[in-house]
Protein backbone atom coordinates (compact mmCIF):
# COMPACT_ATOMS: atom_id res chain seq x y z
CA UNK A 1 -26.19 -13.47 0.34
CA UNK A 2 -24.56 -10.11 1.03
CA UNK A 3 -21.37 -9.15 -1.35
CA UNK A 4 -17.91 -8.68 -0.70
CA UNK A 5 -15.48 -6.02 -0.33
CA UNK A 6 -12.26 -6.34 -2.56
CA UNK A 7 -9.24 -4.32 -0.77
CA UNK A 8 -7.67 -3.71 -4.10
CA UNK A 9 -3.83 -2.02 -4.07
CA UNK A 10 -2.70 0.23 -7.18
CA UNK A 11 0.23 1.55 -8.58
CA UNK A 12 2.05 4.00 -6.16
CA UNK A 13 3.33 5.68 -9.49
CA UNK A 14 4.37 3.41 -12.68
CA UNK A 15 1.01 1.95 -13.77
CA UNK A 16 2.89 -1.20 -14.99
CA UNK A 17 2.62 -2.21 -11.44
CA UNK A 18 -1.51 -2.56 -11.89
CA UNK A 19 -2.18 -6.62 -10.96
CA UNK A 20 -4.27 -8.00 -13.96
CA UNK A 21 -6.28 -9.28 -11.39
CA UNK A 22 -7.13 -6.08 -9.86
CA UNK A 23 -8.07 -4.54 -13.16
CA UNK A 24 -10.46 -7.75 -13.72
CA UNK A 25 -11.74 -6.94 -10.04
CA UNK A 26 -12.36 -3.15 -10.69
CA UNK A 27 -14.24 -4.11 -13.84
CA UNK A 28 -16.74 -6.80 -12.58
CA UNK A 29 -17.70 -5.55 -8.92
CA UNK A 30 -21.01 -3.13 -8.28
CA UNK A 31 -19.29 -0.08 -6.86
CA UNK A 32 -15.58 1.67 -6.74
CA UNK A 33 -15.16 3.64 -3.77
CA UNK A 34 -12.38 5.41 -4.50
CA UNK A 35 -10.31 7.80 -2.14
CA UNK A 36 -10.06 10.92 -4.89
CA UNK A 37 -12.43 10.03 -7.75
CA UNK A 38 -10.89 12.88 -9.40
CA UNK A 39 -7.58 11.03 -9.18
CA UNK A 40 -8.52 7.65 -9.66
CA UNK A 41 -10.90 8.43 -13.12
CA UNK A 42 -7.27 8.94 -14.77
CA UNK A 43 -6.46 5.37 -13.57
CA UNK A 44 -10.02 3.40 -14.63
CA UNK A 45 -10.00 5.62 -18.19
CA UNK A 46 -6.37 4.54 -18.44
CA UNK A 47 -7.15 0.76 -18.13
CA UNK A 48 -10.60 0.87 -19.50
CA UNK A 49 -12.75 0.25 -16.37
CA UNK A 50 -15.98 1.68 -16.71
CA UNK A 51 -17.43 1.06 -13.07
CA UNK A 52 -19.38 3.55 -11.14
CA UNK A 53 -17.32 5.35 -8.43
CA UNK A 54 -18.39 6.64 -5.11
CA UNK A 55 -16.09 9.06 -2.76
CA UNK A 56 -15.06 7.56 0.59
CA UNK A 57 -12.10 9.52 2.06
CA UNK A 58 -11.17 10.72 5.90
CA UNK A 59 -13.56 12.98 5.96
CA UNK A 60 -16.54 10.75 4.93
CA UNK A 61 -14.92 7.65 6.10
CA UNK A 62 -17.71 6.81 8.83
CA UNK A 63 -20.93 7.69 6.89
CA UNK A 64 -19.65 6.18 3.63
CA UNK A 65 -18.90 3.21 5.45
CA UNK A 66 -22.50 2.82 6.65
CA UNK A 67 -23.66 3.80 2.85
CA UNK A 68 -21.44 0.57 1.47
CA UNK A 69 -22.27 -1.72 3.65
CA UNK A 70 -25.59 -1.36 2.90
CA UNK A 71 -25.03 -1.78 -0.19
CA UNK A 72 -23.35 -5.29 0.37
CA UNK A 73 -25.85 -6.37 2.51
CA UNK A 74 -27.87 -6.41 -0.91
CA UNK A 75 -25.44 -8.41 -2.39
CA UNK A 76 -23.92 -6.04 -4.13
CA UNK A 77 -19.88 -5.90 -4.23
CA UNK A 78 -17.27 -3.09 -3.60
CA UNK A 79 -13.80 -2.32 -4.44
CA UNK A 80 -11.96 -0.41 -2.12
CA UNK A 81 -8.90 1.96 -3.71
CA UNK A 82 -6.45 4.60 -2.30
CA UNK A 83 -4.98 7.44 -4.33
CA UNK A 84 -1.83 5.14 -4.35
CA UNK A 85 -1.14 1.82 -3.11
CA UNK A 86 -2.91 -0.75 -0.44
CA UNK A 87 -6.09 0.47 1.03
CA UNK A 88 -6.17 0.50 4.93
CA UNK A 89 -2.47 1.04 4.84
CA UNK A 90 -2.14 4.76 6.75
CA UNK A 91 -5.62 5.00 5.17
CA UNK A 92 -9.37 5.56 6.08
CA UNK A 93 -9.94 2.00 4.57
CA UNK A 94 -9.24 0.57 8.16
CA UNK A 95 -12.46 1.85 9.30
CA UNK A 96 -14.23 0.22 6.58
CA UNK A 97 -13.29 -3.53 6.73
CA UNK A 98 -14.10 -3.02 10.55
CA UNK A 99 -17.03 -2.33 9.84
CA UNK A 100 -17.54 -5.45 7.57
CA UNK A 101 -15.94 -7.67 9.94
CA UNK A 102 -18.87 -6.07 12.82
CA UNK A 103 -21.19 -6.76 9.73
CA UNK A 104 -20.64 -10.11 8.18
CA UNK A 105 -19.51 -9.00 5.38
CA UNK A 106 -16.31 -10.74 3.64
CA UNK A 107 -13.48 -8.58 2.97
CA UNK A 108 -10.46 -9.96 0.65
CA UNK A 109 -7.59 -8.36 -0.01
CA UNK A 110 -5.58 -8.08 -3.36
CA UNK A 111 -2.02 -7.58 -3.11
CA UNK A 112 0.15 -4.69 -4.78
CA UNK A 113 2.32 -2.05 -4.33
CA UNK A 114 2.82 -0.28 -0.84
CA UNK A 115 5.45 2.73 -0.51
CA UNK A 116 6.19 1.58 2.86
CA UNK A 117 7.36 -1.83 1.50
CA UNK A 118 9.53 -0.58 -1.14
CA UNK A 119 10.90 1.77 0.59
CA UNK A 120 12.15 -0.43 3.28
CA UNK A 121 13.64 -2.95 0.55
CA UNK A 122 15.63 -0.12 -0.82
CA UNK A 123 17.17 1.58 2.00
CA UNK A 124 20.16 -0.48 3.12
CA UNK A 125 18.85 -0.71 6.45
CA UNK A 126 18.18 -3.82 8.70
CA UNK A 127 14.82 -5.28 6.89
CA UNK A 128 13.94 -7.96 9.64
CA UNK A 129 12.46 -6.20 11.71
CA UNK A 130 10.64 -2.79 11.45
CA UNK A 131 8.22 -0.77 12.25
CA UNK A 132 5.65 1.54 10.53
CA UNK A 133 4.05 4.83 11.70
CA UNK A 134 2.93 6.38 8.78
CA UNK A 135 2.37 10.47 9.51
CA UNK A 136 3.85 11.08 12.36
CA UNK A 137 0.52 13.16 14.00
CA UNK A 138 -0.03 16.90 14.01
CA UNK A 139 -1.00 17.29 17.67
CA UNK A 140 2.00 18.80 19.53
CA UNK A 141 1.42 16.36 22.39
CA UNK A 142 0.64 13.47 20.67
CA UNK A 143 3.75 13.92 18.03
CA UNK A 144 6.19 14.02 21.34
CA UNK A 145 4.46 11.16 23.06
CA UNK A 146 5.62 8.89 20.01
CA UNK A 147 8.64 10.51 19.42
CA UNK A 148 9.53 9.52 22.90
CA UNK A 149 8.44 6.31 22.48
CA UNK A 150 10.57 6.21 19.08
CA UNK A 151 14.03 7.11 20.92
CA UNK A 152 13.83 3.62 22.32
CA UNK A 153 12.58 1.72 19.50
CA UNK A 154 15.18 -0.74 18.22
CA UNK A 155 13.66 -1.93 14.96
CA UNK A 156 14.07 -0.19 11.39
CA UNK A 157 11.36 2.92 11.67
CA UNK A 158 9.01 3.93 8.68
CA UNK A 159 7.73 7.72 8.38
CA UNK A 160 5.59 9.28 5.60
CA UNK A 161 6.09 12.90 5.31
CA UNK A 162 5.06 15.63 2.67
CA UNK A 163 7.74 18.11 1.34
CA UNK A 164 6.37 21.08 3.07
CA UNK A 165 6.81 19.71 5.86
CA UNK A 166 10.04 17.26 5.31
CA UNK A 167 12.30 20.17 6.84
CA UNK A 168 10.49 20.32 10.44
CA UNK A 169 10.08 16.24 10.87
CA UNK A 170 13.52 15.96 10.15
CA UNK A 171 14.45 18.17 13.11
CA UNK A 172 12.33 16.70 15.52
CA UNK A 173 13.59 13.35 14.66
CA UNK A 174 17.17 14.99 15.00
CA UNK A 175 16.09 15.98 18.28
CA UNK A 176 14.41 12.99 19.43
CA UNK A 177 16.70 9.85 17.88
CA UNK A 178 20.22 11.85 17.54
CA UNK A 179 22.13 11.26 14.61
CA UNK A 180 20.73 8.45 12.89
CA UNK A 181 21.75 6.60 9.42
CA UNK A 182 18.28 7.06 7.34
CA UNK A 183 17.20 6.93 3.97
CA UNK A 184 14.94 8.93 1.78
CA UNK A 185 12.94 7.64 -0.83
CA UNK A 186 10.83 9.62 -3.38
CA UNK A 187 9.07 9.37 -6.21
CA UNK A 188 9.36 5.49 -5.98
CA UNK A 189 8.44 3.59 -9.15
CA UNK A 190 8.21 6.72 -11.15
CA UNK A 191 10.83 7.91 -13.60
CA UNK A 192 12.94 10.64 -11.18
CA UNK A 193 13.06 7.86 -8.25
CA UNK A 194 15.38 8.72 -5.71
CA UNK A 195 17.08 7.06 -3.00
CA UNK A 196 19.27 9.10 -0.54
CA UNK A 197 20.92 6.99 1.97
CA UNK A 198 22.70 9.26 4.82
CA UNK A 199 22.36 10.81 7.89
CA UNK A 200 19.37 12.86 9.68
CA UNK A 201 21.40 15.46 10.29
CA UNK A 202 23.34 15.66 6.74
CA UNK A 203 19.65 15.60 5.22
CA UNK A 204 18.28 17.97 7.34
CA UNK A 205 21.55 20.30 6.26
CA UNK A 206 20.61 19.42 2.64
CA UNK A 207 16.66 20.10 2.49
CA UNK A 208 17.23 23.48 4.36
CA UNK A 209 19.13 24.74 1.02
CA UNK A 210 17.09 22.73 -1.28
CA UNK A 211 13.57 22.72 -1.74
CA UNK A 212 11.84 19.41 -1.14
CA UNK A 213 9.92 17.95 -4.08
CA UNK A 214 7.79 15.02 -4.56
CA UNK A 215 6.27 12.96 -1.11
CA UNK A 216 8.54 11.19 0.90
CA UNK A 217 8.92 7.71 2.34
CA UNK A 218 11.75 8.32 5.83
CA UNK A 219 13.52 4.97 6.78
CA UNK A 220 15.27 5.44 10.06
CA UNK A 221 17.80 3.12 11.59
CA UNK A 222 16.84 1.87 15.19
CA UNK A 223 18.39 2.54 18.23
CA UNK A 224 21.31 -0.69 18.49
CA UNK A 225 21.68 -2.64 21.07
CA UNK A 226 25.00 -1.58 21.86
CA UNK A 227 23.94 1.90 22.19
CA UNK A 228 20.70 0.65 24.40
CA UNK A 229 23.75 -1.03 26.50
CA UNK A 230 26.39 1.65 26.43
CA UNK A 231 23.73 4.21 27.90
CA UNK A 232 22.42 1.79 30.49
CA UNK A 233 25.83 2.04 31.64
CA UNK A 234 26.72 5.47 31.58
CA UNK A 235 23.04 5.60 33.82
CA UNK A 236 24.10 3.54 36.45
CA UNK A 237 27.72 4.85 36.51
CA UNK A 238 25.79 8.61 37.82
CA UNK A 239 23.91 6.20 41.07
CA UNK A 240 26.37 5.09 44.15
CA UNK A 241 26.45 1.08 44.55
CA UNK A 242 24.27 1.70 47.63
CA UNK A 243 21.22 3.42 45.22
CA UNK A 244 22.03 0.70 42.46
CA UNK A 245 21.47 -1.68 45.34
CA UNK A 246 18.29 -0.22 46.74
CA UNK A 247 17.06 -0.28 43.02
CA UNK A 248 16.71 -4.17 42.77
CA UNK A 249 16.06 -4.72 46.07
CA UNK A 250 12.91 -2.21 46.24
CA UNK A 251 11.59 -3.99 43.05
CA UNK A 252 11.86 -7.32 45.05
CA UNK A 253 14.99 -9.11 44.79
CA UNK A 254 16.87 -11.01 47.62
CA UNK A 255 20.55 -9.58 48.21
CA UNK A 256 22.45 -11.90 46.44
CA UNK A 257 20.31 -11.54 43.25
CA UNK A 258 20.33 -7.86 43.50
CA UNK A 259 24.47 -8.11 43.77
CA UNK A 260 24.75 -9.87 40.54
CA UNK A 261 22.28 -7.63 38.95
CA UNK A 262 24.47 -4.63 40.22
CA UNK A 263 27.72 -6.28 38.77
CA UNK A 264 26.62 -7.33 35.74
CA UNK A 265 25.61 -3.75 34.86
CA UNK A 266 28.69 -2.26 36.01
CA UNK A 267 30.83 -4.66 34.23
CA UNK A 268 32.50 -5.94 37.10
CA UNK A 269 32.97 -9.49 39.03
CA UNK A 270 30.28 -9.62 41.62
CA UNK A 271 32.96 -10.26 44.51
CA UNK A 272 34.20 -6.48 43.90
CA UNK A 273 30.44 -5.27 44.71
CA UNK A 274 30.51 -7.85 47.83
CA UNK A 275 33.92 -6.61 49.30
CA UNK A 276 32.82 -2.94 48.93
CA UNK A 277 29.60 -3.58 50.43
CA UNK A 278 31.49 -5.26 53.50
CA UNK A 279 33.54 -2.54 54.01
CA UNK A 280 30.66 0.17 54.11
């Protein structure tokens, strides 16, 4: 029978938040791979885990993978930890329980703290729905592709970001999203926690005079759906009812359908589009 990898989640900074279970877990399994074993020997010598540990980071993340899994396939089981909170979560871990999955192998999952998750509760912004993006990438091209894609996003946004470079994100999201209500969260669970609801542009003003400290956790409003609307309109206000027209009709509606269309986004009763149609 092959063994099982445990996804196991630890404190993000208060070590009060480490599950009993997940201290049970990192004490009977085989192997700890462990993201920083540098890092996480403060955490097993704090809670008396005496488990073997084994790197597996970005940079190792494929051939470490192969390495643990064969280890499993001897029945031998694995935990799985970050530096700070849920493996697999903006995290090489995702390659790993692929790999299982491809494998056989079970993969279970303990649940604990994730900065993304707290964040979000403590912002003050619309908790529904929301999206997560983690580091927004360094690739020029690939950073504006999903800032684009973020200008129309409509859901609350989540953004990692390190304090060197806190300054420049918050400028491109400036640029990209306008103005947005956001909130800043540092240090979560740890005794200088702070929580900075405002603007992008009043914390971009702020973080240019002082020094950013700590990592971050960015919770960005969404675009509204008044402001999707009001800029719909403003776009069709610039086209002539005749180009409006040809819009629909090109993308295959009859007349008459393409005439309510037209009204509807003008705000205006669809006999006015009629009578000035008739009188072209």
């Amino acid at each position: 029978m092959p063994g099982m990898l445990y996804l196991c989640a630890t404190p993000i900074g208060n070590l009060g938040d480490m599950t009993p279970r997940v201290v049970e877990t990192l004490r009977s399994v085989d192997m700890i791979a462990a993201e920083d074993t540098r890092n996480s020997i403060k955490l097993l010598n704090h809670f008396e885990i005496k488990t073997s540990m084994t790197s597996y980071h970005e940079y190792n993340k494929v051939e470490k993978a192969d390495f643990l899994i064969g280890q499993m396939q001897q029945g031998r089981n694995v935990a799985l930890i970050t530096d700070a909170g849920t493996p697999a979560v903006s995290d090489p871990g995702e390659v790993l329980v692929r790999k299982c999955q491809e494998a056989g192998i079970p993969v279970t999952s303990l649940p604990g703290p994730a900065a993304c998750i707290t964040a979000l509760t403590l912002s003050g912004l619309p908790t529904r729905r929301f999206c997560f993006e983690g580091f927004l990438p360094s690739d020029k091209k690939e950073k504006a592709q999903i800032l684009g894609e973020l200008q129309e996003e409509s859901r609350t946004i989540i953004l990692y970001e390190a304090p060197h470079h806190l300054v420049r994100t918050l400028g491109e999201l400036y640029g990209a999203l306008g103005n947005r209500r956001i909130t800043l969260c540092r240090e979560l669970t740890k005794k200088f926690e702070t929580i900075l609801p405002t603007t992008i542009m009043e914390a971009l003003v702020l973080y240019e005079k002082e020094e950013p400290r700590g990592e971050y956790v960015l919770v960005v409003e969404g675009k509204s759906l008044l402001q999707k609307k009001e800029e719909e309109q403003a776009a069709w206000q610039t086209m002539t009812v005749e180009e409006h027209m040809a819009y629909y009709e090109e993308g295959g509606m009859d007349e008459k359908s393409a005439m309510k269309q037209v009204a509807k986004d003008r705000g205006v009763p669809k006999r006015e589009i009629y009578q000035y149609l008739l009188s072209k």
